[in-house]
C-alpha atoms as a PDB file:
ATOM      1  CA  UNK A   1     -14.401   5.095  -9.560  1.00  0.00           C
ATOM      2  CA  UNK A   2     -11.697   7.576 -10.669  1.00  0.00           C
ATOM      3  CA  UNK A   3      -8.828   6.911 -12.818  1.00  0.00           C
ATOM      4  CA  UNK A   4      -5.644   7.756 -11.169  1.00  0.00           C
ATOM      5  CA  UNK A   5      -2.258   7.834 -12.680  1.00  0.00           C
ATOM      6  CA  UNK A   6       1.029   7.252 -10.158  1.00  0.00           C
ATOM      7  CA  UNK A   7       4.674   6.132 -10.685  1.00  0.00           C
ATOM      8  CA  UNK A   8       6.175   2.934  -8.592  1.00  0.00           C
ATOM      9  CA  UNK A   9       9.222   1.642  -8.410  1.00  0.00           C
ATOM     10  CA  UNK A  10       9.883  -0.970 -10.754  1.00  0.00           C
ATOM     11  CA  UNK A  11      11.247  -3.284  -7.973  1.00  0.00           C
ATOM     12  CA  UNK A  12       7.845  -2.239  -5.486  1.00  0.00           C
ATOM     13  CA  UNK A  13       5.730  -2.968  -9.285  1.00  0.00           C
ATOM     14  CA  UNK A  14       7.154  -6.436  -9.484  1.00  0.00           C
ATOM     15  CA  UNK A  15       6.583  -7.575  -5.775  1.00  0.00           C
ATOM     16  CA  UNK A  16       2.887  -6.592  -6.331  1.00  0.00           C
ATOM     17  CA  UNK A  17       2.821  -8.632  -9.617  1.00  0.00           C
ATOM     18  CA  UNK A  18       3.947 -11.314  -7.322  1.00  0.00           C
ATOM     19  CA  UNK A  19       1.173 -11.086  -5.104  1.00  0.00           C
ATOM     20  CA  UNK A  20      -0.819 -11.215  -7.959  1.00  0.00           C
ATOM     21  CA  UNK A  21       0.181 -13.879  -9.519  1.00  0.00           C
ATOM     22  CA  UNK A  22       0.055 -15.896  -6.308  1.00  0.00           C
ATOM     23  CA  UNK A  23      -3.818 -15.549  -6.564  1.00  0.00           C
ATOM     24  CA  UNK A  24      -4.202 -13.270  -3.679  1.00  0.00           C
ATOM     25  CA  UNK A  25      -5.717 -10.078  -5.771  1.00  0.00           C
ATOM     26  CA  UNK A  26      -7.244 -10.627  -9.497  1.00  0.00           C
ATOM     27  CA  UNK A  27      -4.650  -7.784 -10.519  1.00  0.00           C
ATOM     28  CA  UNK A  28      -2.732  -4.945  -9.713  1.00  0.00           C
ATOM     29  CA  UNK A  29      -5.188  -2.360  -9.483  1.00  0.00           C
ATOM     30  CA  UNK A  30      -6.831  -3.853  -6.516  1.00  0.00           C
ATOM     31  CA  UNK A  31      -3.605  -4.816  -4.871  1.00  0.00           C
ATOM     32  CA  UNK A  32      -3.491  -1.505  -4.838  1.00  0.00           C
ATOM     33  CA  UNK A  33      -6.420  -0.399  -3.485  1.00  0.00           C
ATOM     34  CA  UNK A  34      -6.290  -2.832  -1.068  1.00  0.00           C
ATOM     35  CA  UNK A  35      -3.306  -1.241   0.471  1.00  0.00           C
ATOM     36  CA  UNK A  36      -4.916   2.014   0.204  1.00  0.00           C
ATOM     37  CA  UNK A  37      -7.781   0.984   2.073  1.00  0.00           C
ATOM     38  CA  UNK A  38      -5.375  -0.545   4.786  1.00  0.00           C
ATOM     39  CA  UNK A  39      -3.199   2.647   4.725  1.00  0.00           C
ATOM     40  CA  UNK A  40      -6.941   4.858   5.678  1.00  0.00           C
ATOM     41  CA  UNK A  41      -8.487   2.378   7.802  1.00  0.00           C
ATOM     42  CA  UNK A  42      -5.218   2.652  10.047  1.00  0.00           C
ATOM     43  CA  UNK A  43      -5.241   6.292   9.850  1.00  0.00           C
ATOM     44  CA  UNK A  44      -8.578   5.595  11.101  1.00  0.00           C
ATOM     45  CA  UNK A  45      -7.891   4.443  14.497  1.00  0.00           C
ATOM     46  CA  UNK A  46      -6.367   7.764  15.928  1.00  0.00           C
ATOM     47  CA  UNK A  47      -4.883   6.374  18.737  1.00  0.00           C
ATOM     48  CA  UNK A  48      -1.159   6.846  18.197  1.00  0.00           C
ATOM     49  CA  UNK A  49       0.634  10.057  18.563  1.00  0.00           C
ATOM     50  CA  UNK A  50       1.938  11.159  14.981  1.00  0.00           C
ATOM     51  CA  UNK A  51       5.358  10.156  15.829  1.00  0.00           C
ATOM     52  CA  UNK A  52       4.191   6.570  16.256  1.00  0.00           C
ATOM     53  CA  UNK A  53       2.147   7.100  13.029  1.00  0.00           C
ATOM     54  CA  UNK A  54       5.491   8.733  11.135  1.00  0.00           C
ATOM     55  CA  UNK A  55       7.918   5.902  12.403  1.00  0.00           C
ATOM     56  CA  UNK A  56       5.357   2.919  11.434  1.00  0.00           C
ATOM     57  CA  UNK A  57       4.942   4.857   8.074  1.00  0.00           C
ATOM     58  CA  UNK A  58       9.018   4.261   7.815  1.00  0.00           C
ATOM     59  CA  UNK A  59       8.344   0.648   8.517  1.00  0.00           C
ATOM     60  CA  UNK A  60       6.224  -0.212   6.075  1.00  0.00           C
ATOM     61  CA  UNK A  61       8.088  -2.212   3.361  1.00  0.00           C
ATOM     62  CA  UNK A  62       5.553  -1.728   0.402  1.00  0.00           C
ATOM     63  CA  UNK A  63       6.213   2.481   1.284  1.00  0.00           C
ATOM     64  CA  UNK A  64       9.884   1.974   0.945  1.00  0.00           C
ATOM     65  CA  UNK A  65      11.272   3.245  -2.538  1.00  0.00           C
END
């Protein structure tokens, strides 16, 4: 697994410790990765036009800053 270094919003960082701490993911790192994985396995289906892809993109609350 690579190490890779990014910069959140503190507000974004906190709602993901929430989830955490809720028990849902054993910490943020795979809280993380777990949206990732989401994020590719959507990007996966191909069977939107881009603008559909670009507006849901917009909608996504975790992608807001």
């Amino acid at each position: 697994m690579e190490r890779v270094t990014l910069r959140i919003p503190k507000q974004q960082i906190e709602e993901v410790e929430q989830i955490v701490e809720t028990g849902e993911y054993p910490n943020r790192s795979e809280a993380i990765r777990s949206a990732v994985r989401d994020m590719l396995a959507e990007q996966d289906t191909g069977k939107e036009r881009p603008s559909e892809k670009r507006q849901r993109r917009k909608d996504r609350s975790w992608a807001r800053v």
